[in-house]
Protein backbone atom coordinates (compact mmCIF):
# COMPACT_ATOMS: atom_id res chain seq x y z
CA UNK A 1 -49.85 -71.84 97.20
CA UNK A 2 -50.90 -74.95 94.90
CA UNK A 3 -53.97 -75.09 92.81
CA UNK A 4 -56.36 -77.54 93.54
CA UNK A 5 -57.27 -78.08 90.54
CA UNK A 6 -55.54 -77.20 87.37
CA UNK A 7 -57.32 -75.11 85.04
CA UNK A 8 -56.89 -74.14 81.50
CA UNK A 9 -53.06 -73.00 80.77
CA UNK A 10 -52.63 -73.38 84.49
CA UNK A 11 -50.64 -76.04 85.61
CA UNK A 12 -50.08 -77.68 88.78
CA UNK A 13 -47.33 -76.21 90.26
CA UNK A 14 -46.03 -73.49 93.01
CA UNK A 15 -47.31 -69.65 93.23
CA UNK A 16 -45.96 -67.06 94.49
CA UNK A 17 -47.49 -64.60 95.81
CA UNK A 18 -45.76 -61.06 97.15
CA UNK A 19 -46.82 -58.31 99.83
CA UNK A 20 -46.14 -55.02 100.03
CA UNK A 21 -42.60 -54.66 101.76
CA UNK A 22 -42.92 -52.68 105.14
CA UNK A 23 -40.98 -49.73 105.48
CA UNK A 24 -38.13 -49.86 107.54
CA UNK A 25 -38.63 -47.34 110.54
CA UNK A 26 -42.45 -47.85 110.19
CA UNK A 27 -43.78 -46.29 113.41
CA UNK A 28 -47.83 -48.50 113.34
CA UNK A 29 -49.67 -50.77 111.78
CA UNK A 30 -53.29 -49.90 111.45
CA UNK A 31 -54.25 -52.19 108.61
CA UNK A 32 -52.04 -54.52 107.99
CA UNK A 33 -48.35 -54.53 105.97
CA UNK A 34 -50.07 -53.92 103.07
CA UNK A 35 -51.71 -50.63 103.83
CA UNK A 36 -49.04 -48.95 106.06
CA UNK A 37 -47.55 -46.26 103.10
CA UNK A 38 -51.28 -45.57 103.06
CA UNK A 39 -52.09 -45.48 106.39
CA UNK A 40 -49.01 -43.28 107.14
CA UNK A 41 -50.14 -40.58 104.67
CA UNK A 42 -53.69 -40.43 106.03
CA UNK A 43 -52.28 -39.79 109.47
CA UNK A 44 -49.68 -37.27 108.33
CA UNK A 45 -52.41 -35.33 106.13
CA UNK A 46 -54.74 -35.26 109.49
CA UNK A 47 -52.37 -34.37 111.79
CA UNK A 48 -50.72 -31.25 109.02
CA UNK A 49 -54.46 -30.40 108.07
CA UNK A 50 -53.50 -30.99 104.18
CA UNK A 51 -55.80 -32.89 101.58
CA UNK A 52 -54.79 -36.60 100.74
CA UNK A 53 -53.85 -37.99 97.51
CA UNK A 54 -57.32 -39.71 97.20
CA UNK A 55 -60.31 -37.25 96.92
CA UNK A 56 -62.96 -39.37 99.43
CA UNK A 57 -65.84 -37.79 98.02
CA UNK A 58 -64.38 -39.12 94.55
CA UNK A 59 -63.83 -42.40 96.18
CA UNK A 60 -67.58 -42.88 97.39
CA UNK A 61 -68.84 -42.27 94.20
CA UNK A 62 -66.34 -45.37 93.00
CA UNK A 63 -68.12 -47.23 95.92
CA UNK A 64 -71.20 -46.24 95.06
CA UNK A 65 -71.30 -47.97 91.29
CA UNK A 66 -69.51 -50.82 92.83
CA UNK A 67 -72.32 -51.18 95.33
CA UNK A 68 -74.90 -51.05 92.80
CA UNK A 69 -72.88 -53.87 90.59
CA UNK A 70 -72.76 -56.30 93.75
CA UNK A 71 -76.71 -55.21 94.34
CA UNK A 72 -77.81 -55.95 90.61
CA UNK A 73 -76.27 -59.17 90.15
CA UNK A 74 -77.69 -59.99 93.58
CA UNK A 75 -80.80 -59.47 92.16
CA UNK A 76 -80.18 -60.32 88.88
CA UNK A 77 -81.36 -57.49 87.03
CA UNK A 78 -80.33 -54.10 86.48
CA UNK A 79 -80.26 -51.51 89.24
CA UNK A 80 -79.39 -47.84 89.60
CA UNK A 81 -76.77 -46.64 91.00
CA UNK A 82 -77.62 -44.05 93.85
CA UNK A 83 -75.02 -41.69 94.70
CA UNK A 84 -74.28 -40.60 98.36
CA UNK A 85 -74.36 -36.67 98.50
């Protein structure tokens, strides 16, 4: 990748840029490369009935104040965030 247009301290030149490395032995690919590991465990904690390393009802509420940031400066103004119960 090249920047367009240099910027700042950034200078014209190459970037690199790395991926996730797949497994070896990875059986799917839901997601892409980048998300098998993850994919993987949500599969394994389904099929085993065990809880996953990410809490989802933690997650949502994550979600939920990023929502409201994308909605407020949408609007340009402050916005409450409203939590899914």
């Amino acid at each position: 990748m090249k920047l367009k247009n240099p910027v700042l301290d950034f200078k014209q030149t190459d970037i690199k840029i790395y991926k996730q490395e797949l497994e070896k032995g990875v059986s799917f690919d839901v997601a892409g490369i980048d998300y098998t590991k993850e994919d993987i465990h949500l599969v394994d904690c389904v099929k085993n009935k065990k809880p996953t390393l990410v809490n989802v009802f933690e997650a949502s509420k994550t979600q939920s104040v990023m929502q409201a940031i994308y909605n407020s400066d949408s609007e340009k103004r402050s916005l409450p965030v409203d939590y899914i119960d």
